[in-house]
C-alpha atoms as a PDB file:
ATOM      1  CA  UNK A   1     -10.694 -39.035  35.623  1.00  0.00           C
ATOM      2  CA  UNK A   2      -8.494 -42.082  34.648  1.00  0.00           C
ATOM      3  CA  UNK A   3      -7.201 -42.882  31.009  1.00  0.00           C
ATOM      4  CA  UNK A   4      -8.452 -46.457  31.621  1.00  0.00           C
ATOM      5  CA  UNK A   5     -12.297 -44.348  32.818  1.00  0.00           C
ATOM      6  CA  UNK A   6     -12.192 -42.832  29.316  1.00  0.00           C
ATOM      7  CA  UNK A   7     -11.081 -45.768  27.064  1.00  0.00           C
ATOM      8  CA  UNK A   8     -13.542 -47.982  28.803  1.00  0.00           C
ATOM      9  CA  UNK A   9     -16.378 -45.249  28.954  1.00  0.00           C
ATOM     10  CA  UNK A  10     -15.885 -44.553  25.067  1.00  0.00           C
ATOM     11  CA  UNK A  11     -15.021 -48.416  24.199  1.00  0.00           C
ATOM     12  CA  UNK A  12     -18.003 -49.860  26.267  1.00  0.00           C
ATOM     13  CA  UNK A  13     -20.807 -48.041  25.969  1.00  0.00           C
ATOM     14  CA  UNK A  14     -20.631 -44.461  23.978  1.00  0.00           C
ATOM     15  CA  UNK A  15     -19.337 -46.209  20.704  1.00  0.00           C
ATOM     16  CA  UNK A  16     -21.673 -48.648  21.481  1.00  0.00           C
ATOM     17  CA  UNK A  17     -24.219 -46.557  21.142  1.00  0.00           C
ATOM     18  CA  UNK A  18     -23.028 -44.679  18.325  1.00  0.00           C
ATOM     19  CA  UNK A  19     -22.976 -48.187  16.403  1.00  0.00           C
ATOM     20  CA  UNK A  20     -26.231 -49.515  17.545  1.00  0.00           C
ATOM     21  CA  UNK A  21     -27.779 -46.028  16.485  1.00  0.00           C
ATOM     22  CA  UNK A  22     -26.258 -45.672  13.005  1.00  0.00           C
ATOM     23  CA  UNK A  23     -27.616 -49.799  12.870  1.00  0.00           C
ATOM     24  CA  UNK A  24     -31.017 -48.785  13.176  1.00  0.00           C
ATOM     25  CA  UNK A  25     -31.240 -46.041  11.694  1.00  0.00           C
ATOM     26  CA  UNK A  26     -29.346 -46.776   8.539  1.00  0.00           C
ATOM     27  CA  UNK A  27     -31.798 -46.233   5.328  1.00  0.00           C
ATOM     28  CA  UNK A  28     -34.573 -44.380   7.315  1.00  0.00           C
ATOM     29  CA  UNK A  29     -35.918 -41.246   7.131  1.00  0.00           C
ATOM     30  CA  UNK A  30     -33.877 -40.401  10.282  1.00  0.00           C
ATOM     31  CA  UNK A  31     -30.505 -40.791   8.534  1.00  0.00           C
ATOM     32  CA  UNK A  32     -29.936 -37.245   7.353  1.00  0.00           C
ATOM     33  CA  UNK A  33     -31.779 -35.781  10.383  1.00  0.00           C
ATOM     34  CA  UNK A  34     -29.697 -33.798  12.937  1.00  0.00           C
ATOM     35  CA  UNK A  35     -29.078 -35.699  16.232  1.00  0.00           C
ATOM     36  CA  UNK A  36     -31.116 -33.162  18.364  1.00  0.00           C
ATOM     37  CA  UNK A  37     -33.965 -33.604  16.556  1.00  0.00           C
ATOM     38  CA  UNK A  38     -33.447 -37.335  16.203  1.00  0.00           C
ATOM     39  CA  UNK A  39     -33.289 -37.490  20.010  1.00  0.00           C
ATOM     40  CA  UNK A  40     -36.664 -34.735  20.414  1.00  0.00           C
ATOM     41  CA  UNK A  41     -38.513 -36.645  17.231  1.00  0.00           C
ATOM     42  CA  UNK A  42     -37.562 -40.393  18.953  1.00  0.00           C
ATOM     43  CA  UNK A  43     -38.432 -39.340  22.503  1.00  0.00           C
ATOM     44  CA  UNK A  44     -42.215 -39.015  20.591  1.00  0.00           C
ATOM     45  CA  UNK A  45     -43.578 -37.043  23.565  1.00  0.00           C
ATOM     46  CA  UNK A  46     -43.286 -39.678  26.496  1.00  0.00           C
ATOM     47  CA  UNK A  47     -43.280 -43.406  24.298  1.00  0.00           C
ATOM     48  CA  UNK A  48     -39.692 -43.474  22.803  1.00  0.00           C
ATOM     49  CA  UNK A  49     -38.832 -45.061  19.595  1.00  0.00           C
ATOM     50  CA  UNK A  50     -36.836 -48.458  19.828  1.00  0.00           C
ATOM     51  CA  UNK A  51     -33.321 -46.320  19.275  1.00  0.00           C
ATOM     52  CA  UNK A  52     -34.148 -42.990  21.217  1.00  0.00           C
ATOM     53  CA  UNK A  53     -31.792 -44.391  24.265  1.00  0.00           C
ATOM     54  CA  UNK A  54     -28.821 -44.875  21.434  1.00  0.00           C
ATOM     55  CA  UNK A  55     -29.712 -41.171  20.000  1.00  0.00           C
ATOM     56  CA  UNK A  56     -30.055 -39.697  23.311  1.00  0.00           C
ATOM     57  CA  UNK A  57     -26.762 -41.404  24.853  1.00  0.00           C
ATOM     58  CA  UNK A  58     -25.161 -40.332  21.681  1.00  0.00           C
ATOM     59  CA  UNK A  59     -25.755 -37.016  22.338  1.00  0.00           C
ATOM     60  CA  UNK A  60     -25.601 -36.785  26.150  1.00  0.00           C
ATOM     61  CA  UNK A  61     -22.033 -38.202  25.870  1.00  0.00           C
ATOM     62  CA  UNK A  62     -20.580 -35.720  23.207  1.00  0.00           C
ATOM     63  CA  UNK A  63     -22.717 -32.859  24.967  1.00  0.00           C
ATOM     64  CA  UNK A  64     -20.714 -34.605  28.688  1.00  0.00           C
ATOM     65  CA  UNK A  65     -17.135 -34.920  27.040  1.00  0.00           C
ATOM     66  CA  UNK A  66     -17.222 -31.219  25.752  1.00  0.00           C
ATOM     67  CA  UNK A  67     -18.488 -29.665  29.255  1.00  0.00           C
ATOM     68  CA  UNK A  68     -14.784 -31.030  30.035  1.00  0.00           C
ATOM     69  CA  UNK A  69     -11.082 -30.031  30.140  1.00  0.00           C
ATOM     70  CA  UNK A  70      -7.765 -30.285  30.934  1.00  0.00           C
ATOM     71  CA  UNK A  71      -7.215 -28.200  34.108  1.00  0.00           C
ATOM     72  CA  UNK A  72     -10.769 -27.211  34.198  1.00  0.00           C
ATOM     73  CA  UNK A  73     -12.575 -25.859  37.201  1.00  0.00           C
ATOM     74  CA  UNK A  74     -12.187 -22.388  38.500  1.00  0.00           C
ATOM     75  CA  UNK A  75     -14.998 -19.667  38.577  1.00  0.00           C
ATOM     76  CA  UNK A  76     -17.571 -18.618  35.891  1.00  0.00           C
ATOM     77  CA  UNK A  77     -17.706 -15.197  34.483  1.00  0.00           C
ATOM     78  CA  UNK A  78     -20.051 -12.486  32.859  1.00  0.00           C
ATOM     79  CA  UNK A  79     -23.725 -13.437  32.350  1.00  0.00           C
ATOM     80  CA  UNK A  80     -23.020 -17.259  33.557  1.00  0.00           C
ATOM     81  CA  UNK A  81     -21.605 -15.539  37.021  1.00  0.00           C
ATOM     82  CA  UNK A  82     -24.422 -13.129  37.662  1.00  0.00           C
ATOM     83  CA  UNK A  83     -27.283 -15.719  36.566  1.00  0.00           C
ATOM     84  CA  UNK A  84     -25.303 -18.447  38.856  1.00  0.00           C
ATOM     85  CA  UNK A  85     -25.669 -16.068  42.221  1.00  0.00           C
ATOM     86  CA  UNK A  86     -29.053 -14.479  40.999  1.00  0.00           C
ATOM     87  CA  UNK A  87     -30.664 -18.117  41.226  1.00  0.00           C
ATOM     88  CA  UNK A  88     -28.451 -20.063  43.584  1.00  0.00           C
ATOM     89  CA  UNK A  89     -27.220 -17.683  45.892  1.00  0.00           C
ATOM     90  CA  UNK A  90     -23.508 -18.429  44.933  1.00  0.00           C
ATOM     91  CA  UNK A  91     -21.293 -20.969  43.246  1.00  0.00           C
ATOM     92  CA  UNK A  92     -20.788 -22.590  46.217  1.00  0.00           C
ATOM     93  CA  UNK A  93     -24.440 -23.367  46.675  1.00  0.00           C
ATOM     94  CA  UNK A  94     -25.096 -24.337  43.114  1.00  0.00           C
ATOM     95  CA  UNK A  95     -22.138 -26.858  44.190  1.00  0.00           C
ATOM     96  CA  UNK A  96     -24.383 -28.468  46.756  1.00  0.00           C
ATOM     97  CA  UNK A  97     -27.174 -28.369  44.349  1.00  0.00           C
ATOM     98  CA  UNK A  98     -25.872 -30.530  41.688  1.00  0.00           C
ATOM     99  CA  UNK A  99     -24.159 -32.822  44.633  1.00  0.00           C
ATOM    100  CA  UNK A 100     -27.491 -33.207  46.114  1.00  0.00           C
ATOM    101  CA  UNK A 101     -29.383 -34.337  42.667  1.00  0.00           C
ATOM    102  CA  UNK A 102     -26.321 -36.584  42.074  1.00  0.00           C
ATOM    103  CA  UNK A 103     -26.760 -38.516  45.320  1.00  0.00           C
ATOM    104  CA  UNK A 104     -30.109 -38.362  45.204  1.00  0.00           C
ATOM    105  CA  UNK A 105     -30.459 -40.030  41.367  1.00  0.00           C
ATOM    106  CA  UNK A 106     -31.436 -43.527  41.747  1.00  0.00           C
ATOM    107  CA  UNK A 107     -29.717 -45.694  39.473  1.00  0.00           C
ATOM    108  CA  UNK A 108     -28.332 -44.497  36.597  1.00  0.00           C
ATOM    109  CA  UNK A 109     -28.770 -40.898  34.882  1.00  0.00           C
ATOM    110  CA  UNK A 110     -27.832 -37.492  34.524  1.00  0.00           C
ATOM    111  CA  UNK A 111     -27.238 -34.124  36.295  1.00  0.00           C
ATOM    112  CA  UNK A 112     -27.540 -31.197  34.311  1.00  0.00           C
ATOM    113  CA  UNK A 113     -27.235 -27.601  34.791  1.00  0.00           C
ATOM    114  CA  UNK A 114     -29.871 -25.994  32.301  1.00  0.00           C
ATOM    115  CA  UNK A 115     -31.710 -22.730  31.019  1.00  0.00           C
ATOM    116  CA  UNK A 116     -35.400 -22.691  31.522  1.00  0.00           C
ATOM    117  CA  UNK A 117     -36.921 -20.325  29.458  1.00  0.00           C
ATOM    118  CA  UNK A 118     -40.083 -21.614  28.065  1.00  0.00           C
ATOM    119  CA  UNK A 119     -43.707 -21.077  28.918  1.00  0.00           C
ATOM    120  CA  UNK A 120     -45.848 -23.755  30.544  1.00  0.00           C
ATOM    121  CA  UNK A 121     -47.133 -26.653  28.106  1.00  0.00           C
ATOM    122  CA  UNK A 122     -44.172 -28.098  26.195  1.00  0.00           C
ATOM    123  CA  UNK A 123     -45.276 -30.785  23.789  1.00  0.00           C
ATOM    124  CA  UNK A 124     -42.992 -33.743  25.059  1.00  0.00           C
ATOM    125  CA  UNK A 125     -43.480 -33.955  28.817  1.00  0.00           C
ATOM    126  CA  UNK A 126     -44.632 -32.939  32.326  1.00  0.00           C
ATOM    127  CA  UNK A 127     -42.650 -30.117  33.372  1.00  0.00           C
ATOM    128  CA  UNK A 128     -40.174 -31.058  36.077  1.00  0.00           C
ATOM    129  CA  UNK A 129     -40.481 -27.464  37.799  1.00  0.00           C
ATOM    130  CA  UNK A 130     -43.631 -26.278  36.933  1.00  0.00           C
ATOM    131  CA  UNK A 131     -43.778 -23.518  39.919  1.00  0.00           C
ATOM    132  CA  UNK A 132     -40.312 -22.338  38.414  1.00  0.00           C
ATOM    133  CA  UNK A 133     -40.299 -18.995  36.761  1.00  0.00           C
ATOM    134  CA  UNK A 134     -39.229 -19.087  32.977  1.00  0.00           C
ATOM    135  CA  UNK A 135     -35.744 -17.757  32.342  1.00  0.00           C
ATOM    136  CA  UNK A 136     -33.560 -18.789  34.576  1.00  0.00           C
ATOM    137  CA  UNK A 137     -31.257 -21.692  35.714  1.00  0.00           C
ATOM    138  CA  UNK A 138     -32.070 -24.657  37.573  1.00  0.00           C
ATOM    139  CA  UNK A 139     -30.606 -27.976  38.216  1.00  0.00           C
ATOM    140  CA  UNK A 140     -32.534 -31.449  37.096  1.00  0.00           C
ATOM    141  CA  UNK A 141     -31.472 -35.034  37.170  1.00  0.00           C
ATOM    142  CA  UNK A 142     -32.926 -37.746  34.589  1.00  0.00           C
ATOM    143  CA  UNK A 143     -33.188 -41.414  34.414  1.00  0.00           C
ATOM    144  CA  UNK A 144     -31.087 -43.606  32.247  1.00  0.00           C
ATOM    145  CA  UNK A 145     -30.857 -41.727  28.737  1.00  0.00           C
ATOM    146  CA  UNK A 146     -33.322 -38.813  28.850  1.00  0.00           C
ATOM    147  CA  UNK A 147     -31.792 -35.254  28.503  1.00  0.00           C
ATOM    148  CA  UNK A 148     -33.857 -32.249  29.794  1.00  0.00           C
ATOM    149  CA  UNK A 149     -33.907 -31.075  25.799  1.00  0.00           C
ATOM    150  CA  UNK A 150     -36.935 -33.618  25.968  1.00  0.00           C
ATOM    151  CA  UNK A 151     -38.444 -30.867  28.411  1.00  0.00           C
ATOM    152  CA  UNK A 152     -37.783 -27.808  25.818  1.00  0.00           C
ATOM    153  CA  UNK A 153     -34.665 -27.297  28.174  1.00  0.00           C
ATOM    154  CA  UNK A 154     -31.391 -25.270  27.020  1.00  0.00           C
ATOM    155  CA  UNK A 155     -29.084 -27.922  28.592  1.00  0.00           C
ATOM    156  CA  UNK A 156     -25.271 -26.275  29.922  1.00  0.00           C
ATOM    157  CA  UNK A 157     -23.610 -28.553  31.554  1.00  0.00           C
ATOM    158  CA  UNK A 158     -24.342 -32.212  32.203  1.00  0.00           C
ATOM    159  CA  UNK A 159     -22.306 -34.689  34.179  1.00  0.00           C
ATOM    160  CA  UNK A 160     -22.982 -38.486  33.628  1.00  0.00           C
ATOM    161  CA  UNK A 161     -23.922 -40.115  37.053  1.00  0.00           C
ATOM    162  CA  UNK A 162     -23.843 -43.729  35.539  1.00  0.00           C
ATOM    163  CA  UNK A 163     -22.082 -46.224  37.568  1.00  0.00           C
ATOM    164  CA  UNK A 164     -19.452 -47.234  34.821  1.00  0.00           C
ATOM    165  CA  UNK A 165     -18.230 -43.152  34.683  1.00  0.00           C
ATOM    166  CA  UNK A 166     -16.886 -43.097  37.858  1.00  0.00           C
ATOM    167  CA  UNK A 167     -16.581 -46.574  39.623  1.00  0.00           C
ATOM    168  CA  UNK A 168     -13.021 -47.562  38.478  1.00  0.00           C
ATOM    169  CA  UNK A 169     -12.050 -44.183  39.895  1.00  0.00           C
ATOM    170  CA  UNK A 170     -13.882 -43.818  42.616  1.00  0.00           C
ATOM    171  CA  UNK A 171     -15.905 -47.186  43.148  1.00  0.00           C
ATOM    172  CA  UNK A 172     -18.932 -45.820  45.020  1.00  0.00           C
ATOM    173  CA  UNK A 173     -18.103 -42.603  45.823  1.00  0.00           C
ATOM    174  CA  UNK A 174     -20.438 -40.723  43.673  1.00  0.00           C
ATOM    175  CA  UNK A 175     -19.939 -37.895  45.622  1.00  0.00           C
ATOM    176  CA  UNK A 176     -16.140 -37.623  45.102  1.00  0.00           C
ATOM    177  CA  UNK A 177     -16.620 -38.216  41.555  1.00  0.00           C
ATOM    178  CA  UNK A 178     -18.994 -34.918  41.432  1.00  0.00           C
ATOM    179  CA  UNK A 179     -16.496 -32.937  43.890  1.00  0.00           C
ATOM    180  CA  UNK A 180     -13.437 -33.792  41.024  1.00  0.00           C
ATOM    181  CA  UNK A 181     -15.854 -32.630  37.649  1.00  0.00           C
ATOM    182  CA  UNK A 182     -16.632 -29.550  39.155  1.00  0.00           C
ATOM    183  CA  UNK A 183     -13.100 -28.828  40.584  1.00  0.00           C
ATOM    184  CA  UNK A 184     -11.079 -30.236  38.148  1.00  0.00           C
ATOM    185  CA  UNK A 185     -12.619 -30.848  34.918  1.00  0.00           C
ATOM    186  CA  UNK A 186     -15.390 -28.659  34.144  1.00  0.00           C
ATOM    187  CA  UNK A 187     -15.021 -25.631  31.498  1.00  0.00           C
ATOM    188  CA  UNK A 188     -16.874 -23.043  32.428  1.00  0.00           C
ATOM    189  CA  UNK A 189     -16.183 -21.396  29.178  1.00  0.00           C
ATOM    190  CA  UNK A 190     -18.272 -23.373  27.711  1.00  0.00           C
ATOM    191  CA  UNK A 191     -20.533 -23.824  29.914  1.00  0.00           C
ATOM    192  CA  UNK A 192     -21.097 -19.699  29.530  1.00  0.00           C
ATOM    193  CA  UNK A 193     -21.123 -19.629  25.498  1.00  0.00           C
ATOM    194  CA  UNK A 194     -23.941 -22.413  25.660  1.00  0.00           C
ATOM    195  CA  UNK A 195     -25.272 -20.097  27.937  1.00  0.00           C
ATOM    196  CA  UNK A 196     -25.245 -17.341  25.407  1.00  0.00           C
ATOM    197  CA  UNK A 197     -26.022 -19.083  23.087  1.00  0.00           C
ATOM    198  CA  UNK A 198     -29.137 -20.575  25.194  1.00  0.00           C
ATOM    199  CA  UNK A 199     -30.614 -17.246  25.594  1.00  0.00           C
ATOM    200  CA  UNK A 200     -29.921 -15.859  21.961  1.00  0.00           C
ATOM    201  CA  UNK A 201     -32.215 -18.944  20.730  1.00  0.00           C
ATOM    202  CA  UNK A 202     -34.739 -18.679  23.459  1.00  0.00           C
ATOM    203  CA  UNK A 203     -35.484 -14.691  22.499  1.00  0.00           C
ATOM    204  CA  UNK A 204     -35.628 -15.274  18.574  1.00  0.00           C
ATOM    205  CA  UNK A 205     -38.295 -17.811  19.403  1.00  0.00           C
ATOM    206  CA  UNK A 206     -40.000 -15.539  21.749  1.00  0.00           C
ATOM    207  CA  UNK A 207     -39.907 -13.083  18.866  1.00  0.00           C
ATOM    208  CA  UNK A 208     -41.274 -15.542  16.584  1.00  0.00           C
ATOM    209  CA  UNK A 209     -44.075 -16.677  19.031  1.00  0.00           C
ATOM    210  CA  UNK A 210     -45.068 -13.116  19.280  1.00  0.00           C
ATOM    211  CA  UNK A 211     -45.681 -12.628  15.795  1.00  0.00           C
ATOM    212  CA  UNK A 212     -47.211 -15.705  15.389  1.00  0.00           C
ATOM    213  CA  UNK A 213     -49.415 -14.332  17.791  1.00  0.00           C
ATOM    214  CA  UNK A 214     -50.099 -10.991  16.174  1.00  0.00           C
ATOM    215  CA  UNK A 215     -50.984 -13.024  12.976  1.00  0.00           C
ATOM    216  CA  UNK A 216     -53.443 -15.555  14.792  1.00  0.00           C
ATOM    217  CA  UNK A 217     -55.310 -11.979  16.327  1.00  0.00           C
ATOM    218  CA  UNK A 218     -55.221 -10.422  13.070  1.00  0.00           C
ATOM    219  CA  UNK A 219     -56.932 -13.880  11.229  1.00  0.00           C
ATOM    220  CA  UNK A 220     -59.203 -14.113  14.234  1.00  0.00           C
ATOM    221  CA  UNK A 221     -60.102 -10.095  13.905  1.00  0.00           C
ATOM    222  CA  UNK A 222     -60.690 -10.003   9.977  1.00  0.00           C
ATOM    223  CA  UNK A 223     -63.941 -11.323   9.447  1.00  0.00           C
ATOM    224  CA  UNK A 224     -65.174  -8.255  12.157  1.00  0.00           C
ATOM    225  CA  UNK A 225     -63.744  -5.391  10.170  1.00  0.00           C
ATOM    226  CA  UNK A 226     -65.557  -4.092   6.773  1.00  0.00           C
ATOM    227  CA  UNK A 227     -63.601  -5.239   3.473  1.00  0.00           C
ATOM    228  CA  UNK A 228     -61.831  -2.107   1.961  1.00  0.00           C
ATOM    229  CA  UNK A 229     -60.173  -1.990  -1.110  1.00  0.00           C
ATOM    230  CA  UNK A 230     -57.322  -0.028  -0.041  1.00  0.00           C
ATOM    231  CA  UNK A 231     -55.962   0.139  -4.019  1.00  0.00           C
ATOM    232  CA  UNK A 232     -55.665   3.610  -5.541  1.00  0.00           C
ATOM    233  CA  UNK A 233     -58.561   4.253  -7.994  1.00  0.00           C
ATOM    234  CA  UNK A 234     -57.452   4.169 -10.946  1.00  0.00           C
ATOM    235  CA  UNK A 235     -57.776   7.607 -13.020  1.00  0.00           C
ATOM    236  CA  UNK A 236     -60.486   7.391 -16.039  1.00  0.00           C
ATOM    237  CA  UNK A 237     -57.974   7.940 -19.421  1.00  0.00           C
ATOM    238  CA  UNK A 238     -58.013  11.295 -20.859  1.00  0.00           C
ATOM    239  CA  UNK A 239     -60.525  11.893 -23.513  1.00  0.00           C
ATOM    240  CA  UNK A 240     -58.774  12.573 -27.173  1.00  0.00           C
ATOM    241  CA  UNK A 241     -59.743  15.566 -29.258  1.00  0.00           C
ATOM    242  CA  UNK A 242     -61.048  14.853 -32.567  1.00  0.00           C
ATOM    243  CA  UNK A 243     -58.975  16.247 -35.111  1.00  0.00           C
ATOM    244  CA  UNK A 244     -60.940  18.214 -37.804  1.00  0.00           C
ATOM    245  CA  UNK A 245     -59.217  17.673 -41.342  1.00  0.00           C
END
């Protein structure tokens, strides 16, 4: 990727964004809010807010520029290795995978690698991969400025399949501009610690889900079960001798 890509990618449109959004949003409710949840609370399950595409673009560029790095590529390791040939066979074929969603992305959009861990049902949209099993990785692609976080996603990697990331480079080679991110740019490093960290937030919420659960069975069970006073009776006080004078 060209200097003259990444002025003209930051210049043109990611500061842009960055600008319109803090234009908006300036003296709103959503000025002290975090960007993810800006970008979850905007996308307002399916009818977005006039400035979820500058929150979401926000965020899918800074989320795009970190996957990056200089003299990136190479293999993945650990967890993000075994999950990587548990689900795609091999790197190689997760490769093809994210080629294939590129090319096949009409217009502009994403490709993202991502964790899928949650149940059926999410709040903000059809699920892409319903007959998916939860926990586990899969490729998407999204129009324009929608993330898979608007799926209840644990996006990892994300590469930017808009036409003005790649066409000074590579004009329309789409393709080529995929082959170069994933041999030359990508850091798998952190690619795995968002993995980590994926799975790490996806089991304390399973955690909390179950107990949420336990409580809703307990509330539900309550009014079935007798009322016992499980305090300790209290003991009567000792009677006091009369003293004889």
């Amino acid at each position: 990727m060209s200097k003259e890509t990444v002025e003209y990618h930051w210049e043109r449109h990611h500061r842009g964004h960055v600008d319109s959004l803090n234009a908006i949003i300036q003296g709103t409710e959503f000025a002290e809010m975090e960007l993810e949840n800006m970008v979850l609370t905007s996308y307002n399950e399916g009818n977005p807010l006039p400035f979820f595409v500058h929150a979401s673009q926000v965020w899918n560029h800074d989320f795009f520029w970190e996957t990056m790095k200089p003299d990136g590529g190479g293999n993945p390791s650990d967890v993000l290795k075994y999950l990587i040939e548990r689900d795609f066979g091999s790197l190689d074929e997760l490769a093809k995978e994210i080629q294939n969603a590129a090319l096949t992305q009409f217009g502009s959009g994403w490709v993202w690698l991502a964790y899928k861990a949650h149940r059926l049902g999410v709040g903000n949209d059809i699920n892409p991969r319903p007959s998916e099993k939860d926990k586990r990785l899969v490729v998407v692609k999204t129009p324009n400025a929608v993330s898979p976080l608007v799926w209840d996603y644990y996006p990892l990697l994300a590469i930017d399949v808009w036409e003005h990331a790649y066409y000074m480079d590579y004009e329309n080679r789409r393709g080529d501009y995929v082959s170069v991110f994933l041999d030359k740019l990508i850091s798998w490093d952190v690619v795995s610690d968002r993995l980590k960290n994926a799975m790490f937030r996806a089991s304390e919420r399973e955690e909390m889900e179950k107990r949420e659960m336990l409580l809703d069975k307990m509330k539900e069970e309550t009014p079935r079960v007798k009322a016992v006073d499980l305090r300790p009776t209290p003991k009567a006080p000792p009677k006091m001798k009369r003293r004889r004078y």
